[in-house]
Protein backbone atom coordinates (compact mmCIF):
# COMPACT_ATOMS: atom_id res chain seq x y z
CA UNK A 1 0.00 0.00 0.00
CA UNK A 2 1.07 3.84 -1.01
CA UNK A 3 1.65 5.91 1.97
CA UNK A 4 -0.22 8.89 1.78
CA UNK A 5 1.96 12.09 2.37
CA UNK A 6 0.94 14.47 5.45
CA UNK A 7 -1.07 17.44 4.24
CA UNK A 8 -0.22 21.07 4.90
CA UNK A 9 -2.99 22.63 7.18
CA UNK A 10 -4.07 24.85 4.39
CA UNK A 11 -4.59 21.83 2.69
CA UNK A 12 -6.51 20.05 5.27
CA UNK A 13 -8.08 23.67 6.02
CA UNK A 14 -9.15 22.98 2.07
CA UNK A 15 -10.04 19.82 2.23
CA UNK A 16 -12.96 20.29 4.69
CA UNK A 17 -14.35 23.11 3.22
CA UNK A 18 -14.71 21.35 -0.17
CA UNK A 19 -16.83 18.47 1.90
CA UNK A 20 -19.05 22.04 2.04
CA UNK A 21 -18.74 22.32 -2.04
CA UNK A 22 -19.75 19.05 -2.47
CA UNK A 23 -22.56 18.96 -0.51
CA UNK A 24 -23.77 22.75 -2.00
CA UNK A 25 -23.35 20.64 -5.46
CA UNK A 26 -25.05 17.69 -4.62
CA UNK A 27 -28.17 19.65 -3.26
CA UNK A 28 -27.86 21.72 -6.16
CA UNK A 29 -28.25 18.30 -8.47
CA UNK A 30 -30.86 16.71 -6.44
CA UNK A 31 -33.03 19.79 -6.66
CA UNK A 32 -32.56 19.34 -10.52
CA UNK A 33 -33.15 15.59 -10.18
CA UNK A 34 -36.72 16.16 -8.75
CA UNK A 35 -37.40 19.14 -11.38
CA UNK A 36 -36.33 17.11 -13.95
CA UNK A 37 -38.44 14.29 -13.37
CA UNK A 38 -38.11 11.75 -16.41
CA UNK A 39 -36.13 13.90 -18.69
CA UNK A 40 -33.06 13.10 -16.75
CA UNK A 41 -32.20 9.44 -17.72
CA UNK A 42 -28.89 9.23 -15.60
CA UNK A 43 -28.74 6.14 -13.72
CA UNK A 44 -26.01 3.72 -12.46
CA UNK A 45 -23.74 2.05 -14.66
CA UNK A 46 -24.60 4.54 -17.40
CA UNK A 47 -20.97 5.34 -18.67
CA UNK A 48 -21.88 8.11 -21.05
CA UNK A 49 -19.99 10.92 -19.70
CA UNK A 50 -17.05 7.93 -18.38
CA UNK A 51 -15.70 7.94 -22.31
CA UNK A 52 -13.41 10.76 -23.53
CA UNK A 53 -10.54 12.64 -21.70
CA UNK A 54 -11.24 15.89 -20.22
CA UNK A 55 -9.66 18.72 -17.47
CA UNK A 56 -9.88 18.61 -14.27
CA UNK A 57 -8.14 20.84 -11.90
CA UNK A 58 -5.96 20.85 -9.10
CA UNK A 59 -9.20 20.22 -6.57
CA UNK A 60 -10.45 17.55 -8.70
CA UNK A 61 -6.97 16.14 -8.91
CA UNK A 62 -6.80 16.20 -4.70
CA UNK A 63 -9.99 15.01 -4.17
CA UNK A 64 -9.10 11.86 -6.73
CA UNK A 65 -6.00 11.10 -5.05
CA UNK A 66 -7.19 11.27 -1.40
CA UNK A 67 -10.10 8.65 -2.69
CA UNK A 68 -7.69 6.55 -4.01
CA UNK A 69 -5.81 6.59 -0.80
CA UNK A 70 -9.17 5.71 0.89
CA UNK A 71 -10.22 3.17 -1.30
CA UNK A 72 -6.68 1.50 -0.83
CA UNK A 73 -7.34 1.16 2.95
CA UNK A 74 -10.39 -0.23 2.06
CA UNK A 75 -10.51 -2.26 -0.61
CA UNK A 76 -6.53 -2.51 -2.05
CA UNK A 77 -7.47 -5.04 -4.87
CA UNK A 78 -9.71 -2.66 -6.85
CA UNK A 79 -7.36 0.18 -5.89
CA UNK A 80 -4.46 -1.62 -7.83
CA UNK A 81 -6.98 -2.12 -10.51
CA UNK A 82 -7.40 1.52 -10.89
CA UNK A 83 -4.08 2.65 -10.74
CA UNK A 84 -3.24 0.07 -13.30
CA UNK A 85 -5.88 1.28 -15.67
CA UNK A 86 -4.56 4.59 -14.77
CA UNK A 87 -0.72 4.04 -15.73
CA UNK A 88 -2.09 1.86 -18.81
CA UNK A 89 -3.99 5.05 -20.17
CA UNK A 90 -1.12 7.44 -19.42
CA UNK A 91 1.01 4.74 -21.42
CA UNK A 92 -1.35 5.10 -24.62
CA UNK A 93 -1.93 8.78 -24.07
CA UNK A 94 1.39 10.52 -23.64
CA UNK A 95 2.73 10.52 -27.21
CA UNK A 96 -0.25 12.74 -28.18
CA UNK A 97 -0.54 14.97 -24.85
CA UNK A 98 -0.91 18.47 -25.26
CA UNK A 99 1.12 19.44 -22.27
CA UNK A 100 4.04 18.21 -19.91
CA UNK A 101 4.18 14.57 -20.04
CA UNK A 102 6.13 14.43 -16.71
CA UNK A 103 4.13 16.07 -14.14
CA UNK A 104 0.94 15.56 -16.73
CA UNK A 105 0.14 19.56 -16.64
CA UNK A 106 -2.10 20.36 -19.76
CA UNK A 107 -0.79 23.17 -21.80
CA UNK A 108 -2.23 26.46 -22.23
CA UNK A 109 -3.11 28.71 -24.74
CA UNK A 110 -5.60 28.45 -27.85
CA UNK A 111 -3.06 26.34 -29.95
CA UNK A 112 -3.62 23.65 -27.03
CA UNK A 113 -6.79 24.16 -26.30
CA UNK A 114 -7.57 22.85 -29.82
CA UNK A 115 -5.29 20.51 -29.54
CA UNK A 116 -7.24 18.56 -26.55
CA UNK A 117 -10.65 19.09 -27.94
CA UNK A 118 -9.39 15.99 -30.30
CA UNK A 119 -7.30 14.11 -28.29
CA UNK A 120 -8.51 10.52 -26.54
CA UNK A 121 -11.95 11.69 -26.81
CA UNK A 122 -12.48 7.32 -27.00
CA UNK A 123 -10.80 6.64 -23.97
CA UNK A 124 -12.43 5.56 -20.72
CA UNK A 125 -12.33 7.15 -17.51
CA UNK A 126 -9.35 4.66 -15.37
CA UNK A 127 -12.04 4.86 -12.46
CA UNK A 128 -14.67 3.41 -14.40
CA UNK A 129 -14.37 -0.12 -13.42
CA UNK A 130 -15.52 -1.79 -17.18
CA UNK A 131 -17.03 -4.88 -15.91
CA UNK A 132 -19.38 -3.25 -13.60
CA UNK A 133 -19.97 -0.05 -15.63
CA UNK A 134 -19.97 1.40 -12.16
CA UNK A 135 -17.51 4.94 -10.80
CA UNK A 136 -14.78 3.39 -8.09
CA UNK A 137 -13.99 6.61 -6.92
CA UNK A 138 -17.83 8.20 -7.38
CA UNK A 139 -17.86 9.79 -3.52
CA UNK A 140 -14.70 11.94 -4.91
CA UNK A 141 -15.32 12.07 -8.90
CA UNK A 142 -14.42 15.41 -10.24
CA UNK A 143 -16.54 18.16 -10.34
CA UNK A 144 -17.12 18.05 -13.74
CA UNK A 145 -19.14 14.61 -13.23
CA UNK A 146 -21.34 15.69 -10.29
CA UNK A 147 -22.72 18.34 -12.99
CA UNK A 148 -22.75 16.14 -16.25
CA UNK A 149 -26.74 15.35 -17.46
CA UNK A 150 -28.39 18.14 -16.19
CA UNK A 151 -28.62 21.27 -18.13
CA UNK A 152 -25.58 23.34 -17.41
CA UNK A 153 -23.84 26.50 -18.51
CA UNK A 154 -20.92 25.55 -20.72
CA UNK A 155 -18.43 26.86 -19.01
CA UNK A 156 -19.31 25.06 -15.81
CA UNK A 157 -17.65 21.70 -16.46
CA UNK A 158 -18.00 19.66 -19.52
CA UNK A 159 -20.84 21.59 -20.89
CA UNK A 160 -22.55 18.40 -22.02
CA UNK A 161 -22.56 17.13 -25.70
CA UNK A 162 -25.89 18.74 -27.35
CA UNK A 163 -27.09 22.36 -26.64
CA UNK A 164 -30.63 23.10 -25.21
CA UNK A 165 -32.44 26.75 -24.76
CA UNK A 166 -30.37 29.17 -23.85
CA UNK A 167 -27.47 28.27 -24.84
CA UNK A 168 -27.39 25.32 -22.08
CA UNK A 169 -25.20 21.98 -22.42
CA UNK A 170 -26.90 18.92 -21.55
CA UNK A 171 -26.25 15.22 -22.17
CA UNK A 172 -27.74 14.25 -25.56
CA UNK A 173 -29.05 11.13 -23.54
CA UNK A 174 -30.66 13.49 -21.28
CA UNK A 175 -34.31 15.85 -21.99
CA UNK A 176 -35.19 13.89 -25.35
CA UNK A 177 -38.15 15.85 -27.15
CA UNK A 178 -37.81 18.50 -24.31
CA UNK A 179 -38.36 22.19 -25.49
CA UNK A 180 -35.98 24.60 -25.14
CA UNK A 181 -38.18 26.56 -22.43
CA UNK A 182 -38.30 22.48 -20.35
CA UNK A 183 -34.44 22.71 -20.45
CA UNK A 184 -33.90 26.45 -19.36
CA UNK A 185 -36.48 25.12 -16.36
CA UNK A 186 -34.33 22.63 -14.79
CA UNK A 187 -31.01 24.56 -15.19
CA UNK A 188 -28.27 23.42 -12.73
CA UNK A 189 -26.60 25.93 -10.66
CA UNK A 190 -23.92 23.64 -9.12
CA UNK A 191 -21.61 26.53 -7.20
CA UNK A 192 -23.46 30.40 -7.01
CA UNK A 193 -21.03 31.46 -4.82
CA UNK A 194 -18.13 30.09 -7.04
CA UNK A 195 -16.59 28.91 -3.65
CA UNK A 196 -14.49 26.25 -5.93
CA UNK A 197 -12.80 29.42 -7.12
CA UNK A 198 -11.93 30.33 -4.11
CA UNK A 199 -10.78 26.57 -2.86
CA UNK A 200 -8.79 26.29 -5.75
CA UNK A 201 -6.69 29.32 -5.17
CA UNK A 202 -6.28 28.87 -1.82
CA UNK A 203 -4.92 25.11 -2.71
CA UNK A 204 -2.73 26.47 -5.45
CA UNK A 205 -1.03 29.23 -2.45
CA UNK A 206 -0.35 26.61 -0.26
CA UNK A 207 1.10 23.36 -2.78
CA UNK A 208 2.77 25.31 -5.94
CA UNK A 209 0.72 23.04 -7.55
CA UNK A 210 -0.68 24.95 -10.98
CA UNK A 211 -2.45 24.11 -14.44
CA UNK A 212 -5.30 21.69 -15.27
CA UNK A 213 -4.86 17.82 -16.11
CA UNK A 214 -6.62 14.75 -16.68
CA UNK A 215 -7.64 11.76 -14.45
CA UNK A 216 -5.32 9.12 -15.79
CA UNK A 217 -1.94 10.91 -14.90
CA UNK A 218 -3.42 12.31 -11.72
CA UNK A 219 -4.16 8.36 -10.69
CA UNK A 220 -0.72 7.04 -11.87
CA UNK A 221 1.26 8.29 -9.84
C-alpha cells in the first residue's frame, strides 16, 4: 500500500471546506433531479460521460487522489486495478498529450486548447471499473461529473454534448423531445457562490501546484 503524504494545514483547512462544495453541489443536483423528473435518464452504470478525456483541476486532482488513498485502505485489490488502468492510459496517451508529459500539466493557450478538444476523446475514464460499468472513486469524482446530465452553462464543467435553450449543455441522452423553455427550467446551478474558485486558489497558495490535467496521470502516480 502507497503511503499517503501528510497534508499542509491549508490543505486540510481545504479539504474540509470542499466536503461544504460538495454537498452545496449535490443539493444543487438533487433539486434538478426532482425538477427534472423523467427527462433526466442518468442512472447507475450509465458510462456516457465515463468515455473521452477531459480537465480537471488541481481540486479535482486532490480530491481523486485522497479517494484513491481511501479506497486503498479499504478495498486494495480494486485500488491496484485503478491505478493500473490509470498508468495503462497514461502509457497510450502521452505521445499525443498536449502538455508536460512528466508532471501531466495540460498546456495552455488556444493552440492547445484545440489541440485537446481531439485528443482521446475514446478513452475511458481509469475509475470506471468496465465490468461493472460502475464509478470506483464516485464519492470523490471530479466536479465536472457531479454536474454532467443536467442542463448546465458551458463553461461550468463539460458543458454536455448537445445544446438546449439558452445556450445550455446537456447530455444528448438526457431531456429527449424536451423544449428549449423544459431545459432552461431545470437549469443546474452547481456553485453560485463560485466557492471552488476560491478553494482552488487557496490550494494552489499553499502546494505550488498549478495548471489543469486529466484523471489518468493524476491516478498514476
Amino acid at each position: 500500500m502507497r503511503s499517503r503524504l501528510p497534508a499542509s494545514k491549508a490543505q486540510k483547512k481545504v479539504q474540509k471546506s470542499d466536503q461544504k462544495l460538495i454537498q452545496i453541489v449535490d443539493a444543487a443536483l438533487a433539486d434538478v433531479t426532482r425538477r427534472s423528473g423523467e427527462w433526466l435518464v442518468c442512472r447507475p452504470g450509465c458510462t456516457q460521460c465515463c468515455i473521452g478525456v477531459f480537465a480537471i483541476n488541481q481540486l479535482d486532482a486532490l480530491r481523486l487522489r485522497r479517494g484513491l488513498d481511501d479506497l486503498e485502505r479499504s478495498t486494495p485489490e480494486r485500488a491496484a486495478h485503478v491505478r493500473q488502468r490509470a498508468r495503462d492510459a497514461v502509457a497510450r496517451l502521452s505521445a499525443g498529450f498536449p502538455g508536460d508529459r512528466a508532471s501531466g500539466v495540460l498546456a495552455e493557450g488556444e493552440e492547445a486548447a484545440e489541440q485537446f478538444a481531439g485528443f482521446a476523446n475514446d478513452e475511458p475514464c481509469p475509475a470506471l471499473d468496465p465490468d461493472t460499468g460502475y464509478c470506483d472513486l464516485y464519492e470523490s469524482r471530479p466536479m465536472t461529473c457531479r454536474v454532467f446530465g443536467p442542463p448546465v452553462r458551458a463553461e461550468i464543467g463539460r458543458g454536455g454534448d448537445g445544446l438546449g435553450g439558452d445556450g445550455l449543455g446537456v447530455c444528448e441522452l438526457c431531456f429527449q423531445g424536451a423544449s428549449n423553455e423544459e431545459i432552461a427550467a431545470c437549469e443546474l446551478k452547481p456553485d453560485p457562490d463560485d466557492l471552488e474558485s476560491t478553494l482552488l486558489n487557496e490550494l494552489e497558495k499553499s502546494t505550488g501546484a498549478r495548471g489543469n490535467t486529466i484523471i489518468a496521470f493524476c491516478l498514476a502516480q
